[in-house]
Structures are given as C-alpha cells and as structure tokens.
N, C-alpha and C. Protein backbone atom coordinates (compact mmCIF):
# COMPACT_ATOMS: atom_id res chain seq x y z
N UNK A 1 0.83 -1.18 0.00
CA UNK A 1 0.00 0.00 0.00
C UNK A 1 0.88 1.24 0.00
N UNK A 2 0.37 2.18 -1.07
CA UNK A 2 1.11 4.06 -1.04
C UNK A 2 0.23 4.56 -0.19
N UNK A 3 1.40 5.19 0.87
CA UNK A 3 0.76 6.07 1.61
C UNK A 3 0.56 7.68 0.95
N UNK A 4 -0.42 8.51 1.05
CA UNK A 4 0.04 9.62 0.41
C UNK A 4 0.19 10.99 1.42
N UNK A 5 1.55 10.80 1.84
CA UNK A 5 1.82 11.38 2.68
C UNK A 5 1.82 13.06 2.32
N UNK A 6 1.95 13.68 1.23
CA UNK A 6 2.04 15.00 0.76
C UNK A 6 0.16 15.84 0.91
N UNK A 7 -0.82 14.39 1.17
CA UNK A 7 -1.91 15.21 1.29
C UNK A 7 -2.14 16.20 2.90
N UNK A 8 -1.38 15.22 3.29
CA UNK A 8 -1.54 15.34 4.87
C UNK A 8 -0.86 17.26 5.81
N UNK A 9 0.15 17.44 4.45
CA UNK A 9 0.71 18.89 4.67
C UNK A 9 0.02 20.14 3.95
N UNK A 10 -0.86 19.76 3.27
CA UNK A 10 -1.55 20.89 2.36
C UNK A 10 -2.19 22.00 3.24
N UNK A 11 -2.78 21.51 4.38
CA UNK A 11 -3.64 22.33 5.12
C UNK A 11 -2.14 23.42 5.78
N UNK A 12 -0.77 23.40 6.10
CA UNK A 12 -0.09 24.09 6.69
C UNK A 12 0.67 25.05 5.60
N UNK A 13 -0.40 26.28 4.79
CA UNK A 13 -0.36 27.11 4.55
C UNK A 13 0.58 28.38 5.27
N UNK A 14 1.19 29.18 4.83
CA UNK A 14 1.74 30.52 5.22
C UNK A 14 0.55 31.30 6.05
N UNK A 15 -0.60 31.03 5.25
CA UNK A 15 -1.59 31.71 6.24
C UNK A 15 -2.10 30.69 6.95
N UNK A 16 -2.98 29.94 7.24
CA UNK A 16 -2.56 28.73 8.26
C UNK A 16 -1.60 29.06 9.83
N UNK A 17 -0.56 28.77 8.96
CA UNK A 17 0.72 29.17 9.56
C UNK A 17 0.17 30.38 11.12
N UNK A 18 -0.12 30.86 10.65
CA UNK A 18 -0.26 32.31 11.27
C UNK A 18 -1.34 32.14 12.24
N UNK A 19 -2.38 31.36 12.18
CA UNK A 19 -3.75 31.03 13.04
C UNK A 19 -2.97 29.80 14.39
N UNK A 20 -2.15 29.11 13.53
CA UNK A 20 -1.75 27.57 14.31
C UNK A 20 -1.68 27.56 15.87
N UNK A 21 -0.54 28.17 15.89
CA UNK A 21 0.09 28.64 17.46
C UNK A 21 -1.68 29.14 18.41
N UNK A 22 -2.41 30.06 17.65
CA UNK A 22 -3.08 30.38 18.56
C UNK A 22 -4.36 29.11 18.77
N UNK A 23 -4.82 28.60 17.79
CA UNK A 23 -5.82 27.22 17.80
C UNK A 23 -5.25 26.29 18.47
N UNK A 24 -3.81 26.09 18.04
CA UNK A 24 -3.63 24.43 18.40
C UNK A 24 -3.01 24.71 20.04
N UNK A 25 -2.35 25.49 20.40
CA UNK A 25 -1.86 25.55 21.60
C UNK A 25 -2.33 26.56 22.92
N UNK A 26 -3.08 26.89 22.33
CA UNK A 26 -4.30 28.02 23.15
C UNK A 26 -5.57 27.32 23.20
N UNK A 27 -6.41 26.93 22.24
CA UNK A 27 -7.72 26.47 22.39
C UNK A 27 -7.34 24.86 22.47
N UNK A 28 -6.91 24.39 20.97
CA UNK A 28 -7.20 22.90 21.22
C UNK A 28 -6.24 22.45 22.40
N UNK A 29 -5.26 22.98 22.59
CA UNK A 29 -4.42 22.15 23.91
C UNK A 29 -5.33 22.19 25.29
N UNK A 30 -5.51 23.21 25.44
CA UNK A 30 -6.44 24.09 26.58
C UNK A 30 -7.73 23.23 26.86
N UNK A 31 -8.58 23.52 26.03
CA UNK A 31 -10.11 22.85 25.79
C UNK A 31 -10.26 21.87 25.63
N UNK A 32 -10.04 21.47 24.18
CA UNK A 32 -10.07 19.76 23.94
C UNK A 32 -9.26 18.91 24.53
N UNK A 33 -7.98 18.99 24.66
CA UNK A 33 -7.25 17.73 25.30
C UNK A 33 -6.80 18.44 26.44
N UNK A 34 -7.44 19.33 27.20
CA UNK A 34 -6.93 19.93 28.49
C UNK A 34 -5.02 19.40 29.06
N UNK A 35 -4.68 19.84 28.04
CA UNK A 35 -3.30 19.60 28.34
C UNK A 35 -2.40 20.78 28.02
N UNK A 36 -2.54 22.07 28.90
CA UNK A 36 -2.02 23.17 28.96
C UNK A 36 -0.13 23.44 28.50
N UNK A 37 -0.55 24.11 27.23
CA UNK A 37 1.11 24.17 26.68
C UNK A 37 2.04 24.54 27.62
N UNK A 38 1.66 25.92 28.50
CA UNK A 38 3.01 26.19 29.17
C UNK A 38 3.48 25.49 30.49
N UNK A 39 2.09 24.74 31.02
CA UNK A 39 2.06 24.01 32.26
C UNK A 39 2.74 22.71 31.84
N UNK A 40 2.28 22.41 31.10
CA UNK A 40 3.02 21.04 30.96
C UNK A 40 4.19 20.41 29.50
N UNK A 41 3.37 21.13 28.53
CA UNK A 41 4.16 20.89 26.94
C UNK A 41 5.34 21.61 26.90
N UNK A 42 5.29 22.95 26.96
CA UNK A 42 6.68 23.46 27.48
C UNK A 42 7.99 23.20 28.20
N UNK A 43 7.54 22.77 29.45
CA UNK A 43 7.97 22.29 29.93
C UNK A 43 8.62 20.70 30.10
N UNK A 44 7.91 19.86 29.10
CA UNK A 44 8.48 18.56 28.46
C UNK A 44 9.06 18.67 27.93
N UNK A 45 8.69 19.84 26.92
CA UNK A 45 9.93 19.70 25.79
C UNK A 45 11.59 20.08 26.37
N UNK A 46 11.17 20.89 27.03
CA UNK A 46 12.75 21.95 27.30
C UNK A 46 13.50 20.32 28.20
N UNK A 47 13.23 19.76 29.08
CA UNK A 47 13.37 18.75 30.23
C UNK A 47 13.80 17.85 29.45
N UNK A 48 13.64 17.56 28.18
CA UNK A 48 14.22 16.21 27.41
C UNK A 48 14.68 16.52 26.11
N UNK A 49 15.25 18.18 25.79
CA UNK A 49 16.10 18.35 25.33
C UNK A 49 18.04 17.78 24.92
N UNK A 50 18.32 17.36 24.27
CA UNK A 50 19.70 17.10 24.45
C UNK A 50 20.46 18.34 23.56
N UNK A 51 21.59 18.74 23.38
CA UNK A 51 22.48 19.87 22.91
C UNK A 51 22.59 19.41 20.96
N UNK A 52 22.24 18.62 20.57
CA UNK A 52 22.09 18.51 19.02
C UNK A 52 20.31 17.77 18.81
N UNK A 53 19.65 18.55 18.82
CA UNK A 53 18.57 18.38 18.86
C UNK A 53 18.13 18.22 17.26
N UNK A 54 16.93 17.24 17.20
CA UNK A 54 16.09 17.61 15.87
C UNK A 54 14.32 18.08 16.15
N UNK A 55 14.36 18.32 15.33
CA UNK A 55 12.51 18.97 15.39
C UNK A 55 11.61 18.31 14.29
N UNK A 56 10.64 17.54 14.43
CA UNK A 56 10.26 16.76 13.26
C UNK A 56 8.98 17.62 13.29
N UNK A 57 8.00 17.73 12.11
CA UNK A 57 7.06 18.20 12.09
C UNK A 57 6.96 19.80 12.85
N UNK A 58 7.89 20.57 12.25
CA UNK A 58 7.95 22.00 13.28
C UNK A 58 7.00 22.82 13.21
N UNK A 59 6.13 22.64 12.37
CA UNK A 59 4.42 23.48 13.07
C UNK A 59 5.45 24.69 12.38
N UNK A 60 5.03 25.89 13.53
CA UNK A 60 5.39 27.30 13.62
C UNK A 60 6.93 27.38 14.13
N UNK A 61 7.64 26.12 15.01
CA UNK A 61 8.97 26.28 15.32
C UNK A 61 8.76 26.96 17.12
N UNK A 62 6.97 26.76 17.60
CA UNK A 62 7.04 27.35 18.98
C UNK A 62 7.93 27.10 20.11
N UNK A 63 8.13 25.32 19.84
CA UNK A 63 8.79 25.25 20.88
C UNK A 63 10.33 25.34 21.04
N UNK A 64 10.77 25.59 19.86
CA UNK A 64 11.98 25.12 19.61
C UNK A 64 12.80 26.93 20.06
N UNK A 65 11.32 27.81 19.76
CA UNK A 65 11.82 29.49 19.76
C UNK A 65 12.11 30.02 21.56
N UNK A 66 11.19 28.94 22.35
CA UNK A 66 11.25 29.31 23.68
C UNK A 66 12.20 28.00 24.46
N UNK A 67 13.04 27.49 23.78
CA UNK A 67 14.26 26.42 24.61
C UNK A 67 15.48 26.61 23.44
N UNK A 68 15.79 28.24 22.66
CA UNK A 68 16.48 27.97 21.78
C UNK A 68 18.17 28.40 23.25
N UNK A 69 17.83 28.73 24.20
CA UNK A 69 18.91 29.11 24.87
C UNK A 69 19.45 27.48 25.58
N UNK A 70 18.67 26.55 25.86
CA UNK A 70 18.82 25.09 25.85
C UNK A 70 19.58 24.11 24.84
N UNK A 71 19.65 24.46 23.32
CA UNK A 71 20.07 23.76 22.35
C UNK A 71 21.78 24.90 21.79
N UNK A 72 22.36 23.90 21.90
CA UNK A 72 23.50 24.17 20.89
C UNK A 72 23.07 24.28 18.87
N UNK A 73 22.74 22.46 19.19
CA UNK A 73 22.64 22.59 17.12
C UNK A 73 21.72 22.23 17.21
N UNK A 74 20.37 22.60 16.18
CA UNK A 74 19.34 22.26 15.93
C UNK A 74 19.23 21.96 14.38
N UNK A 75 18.37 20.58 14.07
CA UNK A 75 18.22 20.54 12.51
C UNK A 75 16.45 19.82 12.72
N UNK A 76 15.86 21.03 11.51
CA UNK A 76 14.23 21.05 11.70
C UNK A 76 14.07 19.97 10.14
N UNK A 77 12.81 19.12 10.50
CA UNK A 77 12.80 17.98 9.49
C UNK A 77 11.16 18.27 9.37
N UNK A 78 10.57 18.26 8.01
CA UNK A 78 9.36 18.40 7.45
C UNK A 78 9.06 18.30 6.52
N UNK A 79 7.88 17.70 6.15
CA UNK A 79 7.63 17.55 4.84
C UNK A 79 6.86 18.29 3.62
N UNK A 80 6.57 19.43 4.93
CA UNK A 80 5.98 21.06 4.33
C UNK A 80 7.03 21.97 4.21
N UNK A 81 7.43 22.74 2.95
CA UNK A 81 8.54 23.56 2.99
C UNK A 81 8.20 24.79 3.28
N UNK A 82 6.57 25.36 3.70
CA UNK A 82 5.71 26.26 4.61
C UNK A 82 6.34 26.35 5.81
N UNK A 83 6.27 25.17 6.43
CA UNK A 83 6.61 25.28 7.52
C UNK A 83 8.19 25.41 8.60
N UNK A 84 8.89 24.74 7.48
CA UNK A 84 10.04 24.85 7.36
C UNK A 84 10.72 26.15 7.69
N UNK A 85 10.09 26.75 6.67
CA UNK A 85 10.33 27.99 6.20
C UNK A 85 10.01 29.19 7.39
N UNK A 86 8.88 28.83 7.93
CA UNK A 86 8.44 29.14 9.20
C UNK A 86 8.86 29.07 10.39
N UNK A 87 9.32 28.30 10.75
CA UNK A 87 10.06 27.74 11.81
C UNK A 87 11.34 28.60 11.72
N UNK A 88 12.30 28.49 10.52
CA UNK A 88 13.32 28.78 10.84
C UNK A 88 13.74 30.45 10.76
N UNK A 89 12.56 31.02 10.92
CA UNK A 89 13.06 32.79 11.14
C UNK A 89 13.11 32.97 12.58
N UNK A 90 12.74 31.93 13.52
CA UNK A 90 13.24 32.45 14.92
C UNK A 90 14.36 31.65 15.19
N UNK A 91 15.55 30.90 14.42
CA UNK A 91 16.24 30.11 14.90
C UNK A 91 17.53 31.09 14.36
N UNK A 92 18.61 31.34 15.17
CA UNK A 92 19.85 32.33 14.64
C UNK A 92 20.55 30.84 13.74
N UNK A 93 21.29 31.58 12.46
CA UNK A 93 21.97 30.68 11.71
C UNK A 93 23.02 29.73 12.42
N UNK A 94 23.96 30.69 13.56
CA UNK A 94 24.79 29.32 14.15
C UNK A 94 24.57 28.44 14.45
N UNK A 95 22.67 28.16 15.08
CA UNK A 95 22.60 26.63 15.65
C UNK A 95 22.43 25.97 14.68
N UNK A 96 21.83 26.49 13.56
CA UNK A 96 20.63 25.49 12.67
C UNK A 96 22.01 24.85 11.60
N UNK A 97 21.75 23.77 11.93
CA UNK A 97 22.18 22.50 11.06
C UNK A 97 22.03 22.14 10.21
N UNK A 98 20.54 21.82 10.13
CA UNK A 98 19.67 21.61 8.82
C UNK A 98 18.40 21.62 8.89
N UNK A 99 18.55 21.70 7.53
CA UNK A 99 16.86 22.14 7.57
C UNK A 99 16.27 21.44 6.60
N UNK A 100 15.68 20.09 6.71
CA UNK A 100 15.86 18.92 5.78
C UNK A 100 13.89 18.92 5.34
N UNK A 101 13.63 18.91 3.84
CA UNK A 101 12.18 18.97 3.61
C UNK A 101 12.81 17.07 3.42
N UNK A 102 11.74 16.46 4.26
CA UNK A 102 12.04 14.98 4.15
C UNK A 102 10.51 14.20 4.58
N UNK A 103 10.29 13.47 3.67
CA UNK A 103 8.91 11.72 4.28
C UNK A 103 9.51 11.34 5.35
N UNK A 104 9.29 10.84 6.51
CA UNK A 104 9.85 10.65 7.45
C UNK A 104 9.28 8.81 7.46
N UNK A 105 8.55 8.39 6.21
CA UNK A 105 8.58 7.23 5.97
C UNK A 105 9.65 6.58 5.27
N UNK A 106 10.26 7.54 5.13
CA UNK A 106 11.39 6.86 3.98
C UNK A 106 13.03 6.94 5.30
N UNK A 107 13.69 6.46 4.72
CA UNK A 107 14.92 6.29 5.72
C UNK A 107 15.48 8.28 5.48
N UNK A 108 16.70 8.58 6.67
CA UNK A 108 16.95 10.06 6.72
C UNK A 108 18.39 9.35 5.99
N UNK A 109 19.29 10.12 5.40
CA UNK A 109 20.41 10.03 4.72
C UNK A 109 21.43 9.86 5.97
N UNK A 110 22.29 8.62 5.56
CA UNK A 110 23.37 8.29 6.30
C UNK A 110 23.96 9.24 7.04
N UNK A 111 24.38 9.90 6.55
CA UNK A 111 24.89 10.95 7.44
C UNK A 111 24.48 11.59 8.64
N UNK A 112 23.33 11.23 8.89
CA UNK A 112 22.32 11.71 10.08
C UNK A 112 22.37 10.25 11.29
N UNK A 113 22.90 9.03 10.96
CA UNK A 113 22.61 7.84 11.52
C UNK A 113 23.76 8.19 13.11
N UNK A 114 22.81 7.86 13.81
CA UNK A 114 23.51 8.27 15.39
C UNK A 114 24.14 9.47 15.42
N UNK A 115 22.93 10.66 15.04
CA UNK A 115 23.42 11.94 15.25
C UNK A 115 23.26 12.78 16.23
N UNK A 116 21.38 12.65 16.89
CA UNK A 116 21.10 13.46 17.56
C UNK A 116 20.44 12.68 18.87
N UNK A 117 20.93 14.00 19.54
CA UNK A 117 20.72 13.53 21.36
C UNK A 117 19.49 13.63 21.84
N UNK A 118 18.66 14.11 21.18
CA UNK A 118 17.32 14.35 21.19
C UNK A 118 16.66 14.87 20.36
N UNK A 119 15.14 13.99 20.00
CA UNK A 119 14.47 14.35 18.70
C UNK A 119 12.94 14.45 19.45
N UNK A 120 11.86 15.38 18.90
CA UNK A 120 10.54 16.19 18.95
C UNK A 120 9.85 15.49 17.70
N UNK A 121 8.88 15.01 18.28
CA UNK A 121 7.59 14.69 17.31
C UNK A 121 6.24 15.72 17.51
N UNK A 122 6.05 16.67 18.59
CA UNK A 122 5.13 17.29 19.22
C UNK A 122 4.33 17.34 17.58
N UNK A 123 3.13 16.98 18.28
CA UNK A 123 1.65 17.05 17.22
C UNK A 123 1.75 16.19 15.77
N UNK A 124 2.64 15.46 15.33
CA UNK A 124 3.11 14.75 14.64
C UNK A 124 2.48 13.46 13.71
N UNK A 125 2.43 12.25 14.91
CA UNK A 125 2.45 10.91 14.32
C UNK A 125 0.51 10.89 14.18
N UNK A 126 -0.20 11.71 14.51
CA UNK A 126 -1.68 11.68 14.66
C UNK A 126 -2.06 11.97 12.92
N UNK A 127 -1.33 13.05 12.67
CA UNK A 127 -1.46 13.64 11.35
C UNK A 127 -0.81 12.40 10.10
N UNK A 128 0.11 12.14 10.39
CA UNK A 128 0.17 10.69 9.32
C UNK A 128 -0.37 9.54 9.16
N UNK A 129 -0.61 9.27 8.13
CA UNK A 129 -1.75 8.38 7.36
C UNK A 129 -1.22 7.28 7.75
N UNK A 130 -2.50 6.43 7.73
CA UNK A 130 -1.85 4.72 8.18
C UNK A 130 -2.40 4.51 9.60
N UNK A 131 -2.13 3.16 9.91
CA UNK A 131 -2.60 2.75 10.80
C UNK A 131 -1.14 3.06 11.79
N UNK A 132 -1.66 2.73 13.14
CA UNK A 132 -0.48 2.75 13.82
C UNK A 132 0.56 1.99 13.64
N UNK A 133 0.22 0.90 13.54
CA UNK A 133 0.93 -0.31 12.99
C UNK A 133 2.18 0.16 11.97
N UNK A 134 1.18 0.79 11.17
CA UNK A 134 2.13 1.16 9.77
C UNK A 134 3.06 2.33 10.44
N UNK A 135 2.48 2.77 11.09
CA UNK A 135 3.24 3.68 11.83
C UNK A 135 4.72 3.52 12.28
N UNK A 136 5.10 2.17 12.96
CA UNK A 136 6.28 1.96 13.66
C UNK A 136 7.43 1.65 12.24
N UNK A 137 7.07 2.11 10.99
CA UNK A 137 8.38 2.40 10.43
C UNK A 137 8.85 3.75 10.67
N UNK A 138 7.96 4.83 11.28
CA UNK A 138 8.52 6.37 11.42
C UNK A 138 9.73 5.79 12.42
N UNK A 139 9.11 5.48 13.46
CA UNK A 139 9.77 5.24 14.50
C UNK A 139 11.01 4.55 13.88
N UNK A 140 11.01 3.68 13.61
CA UNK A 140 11.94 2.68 13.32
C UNK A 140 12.90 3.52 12.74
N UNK A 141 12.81 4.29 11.30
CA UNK A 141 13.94 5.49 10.63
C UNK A 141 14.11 6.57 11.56
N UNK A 142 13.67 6.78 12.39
CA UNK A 142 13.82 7.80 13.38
C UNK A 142 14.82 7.63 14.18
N UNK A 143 14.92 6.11 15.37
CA UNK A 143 15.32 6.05 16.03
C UNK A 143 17.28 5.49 15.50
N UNK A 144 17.59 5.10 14.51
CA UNK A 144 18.23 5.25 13.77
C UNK A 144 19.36 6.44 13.59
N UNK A 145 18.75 7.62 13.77
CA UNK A 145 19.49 9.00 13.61
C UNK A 145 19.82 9.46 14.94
N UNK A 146 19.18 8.68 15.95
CA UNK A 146 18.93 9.18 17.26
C UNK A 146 20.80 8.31 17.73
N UNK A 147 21.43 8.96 19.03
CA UNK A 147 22.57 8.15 19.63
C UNK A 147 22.40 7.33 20.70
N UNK A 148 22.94 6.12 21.00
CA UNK A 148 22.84 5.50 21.64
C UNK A 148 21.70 6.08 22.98
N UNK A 149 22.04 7.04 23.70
CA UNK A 149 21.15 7.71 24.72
C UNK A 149 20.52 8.41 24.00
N UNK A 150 20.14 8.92 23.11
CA UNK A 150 19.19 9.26 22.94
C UNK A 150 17.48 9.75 23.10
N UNK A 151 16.95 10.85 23.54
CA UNK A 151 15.49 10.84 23.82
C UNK A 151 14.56 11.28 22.34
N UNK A 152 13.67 10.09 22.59
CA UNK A 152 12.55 10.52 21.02
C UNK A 152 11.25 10.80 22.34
N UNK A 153 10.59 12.25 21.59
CA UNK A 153 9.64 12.23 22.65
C UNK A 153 8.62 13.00 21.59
C-alpha cells in the first residue's frame, strides 16, 4: 500500500501558519485535550532536550523558539517547505544545522545515523496516514538518527 503522505501537509499554509500557534496551543491544547502548553508541553519539551537536537514536524517552530537558549545545534525535518520555512526565522543561523524537507517514511540520509541527542515529534504521528501499525516504520527510521542515549519524545 502508497501512503500519500504529501496530502496530509496541504492544510499548513503561510496563512494557516499564522492562526496555528493560537488554535492548536491556546484552544485545542487548553479545551479539547486539556493539556495546557506552558504548564506542561513546554515544559516537556525543554526537560528532554539534548544539545544537538532535531525537530520533526515544526508546526510554527514554537517550541523550539522558547528552549532555543537550551540547544546548541538544531536541525528542523518536514515535509511542508511552509513550515520549514516558518520555523526557521526564529532560529539564529549558528545553531541550525539543517533544515531537511524529508517523508519521514522513507529512511533520513546516512549521514544523520547516530546523530542526535534528542528528537521532537510534538503534534506529529496523529497527522500521518496509516494505521499505527504502519506507523512503527517512522519510529523505526527515526530512532536510527537518534545516539545510543538518545530521547525521542
């Protein structure tokens, strides 16, 4: 079975873009899944940070803009070049590493294999197609790039 993973990024528009932060982490975090960004999401993320970090699926780049004094190198991975693009105007050029438009079904290029000390899925694996099942190949190419200690969260 083809997954068609390129339908799944259409909705994360430049304008989009601009609504996200306030829907998804103000109302829907808040309301629907009562799981308050700065009480608790914030605060996960920064706590299981490592110093060569990656960012998969970077939305707007929120969290990555309020723990950028936490990270040495950062490299943002997506398969929207919207968002990409988005993300990386709050990141200063010395950290950013890369900035990879990539399927995160498909394997990441050798060069990435036991790279980073910690990798971000925040809002992520819900939005890709497939069953869960089908799911544990993300994981699987993911954990791959990750180093021995490594945190995937």
């Amino acid at each position: 079975m083809t997954l068609d993973t390129h339908n799944g990024v259409k909705v994360y528009t430049p304008t989009a873009l601009k609504l996200y932060d306030w829907w998804v982490l103000n109302i829907s975090n808040r309301y629907a899944w009562r799981c308050d960004t700065d009480k608790y999401l914030l605060p996960h993320f920064k706590n299981n940070l490592g110093e060569n970090h990656m960012d998969i699926g970077v939305g707007t780049g929120f969290y990555l803009k309020r723990a950028l004094a936490n990270i040495n190198k950062i490299a943002l991975t997506d398969l929207n070049i919207n968002s990409l693009d988005y993300a990386k105007k709050n990141i200063v050029d010395d950290k950013l590493t890369y900035c990879l438009q990539h399927d995160i079904y498909h394997k990441f290029p050798n060069e990435f294999n036991s790279s980073f000390d910690s990798i971000s899925l925040f809002y992520l694996l819900h939005c890709l197609p497939g069953t869960m099942e089908g799911k544990k190949k993300v994981i699987e190419n993911i954990s791959k790039i990750l180093t021995e200690q490594g945190v995937l969260y």
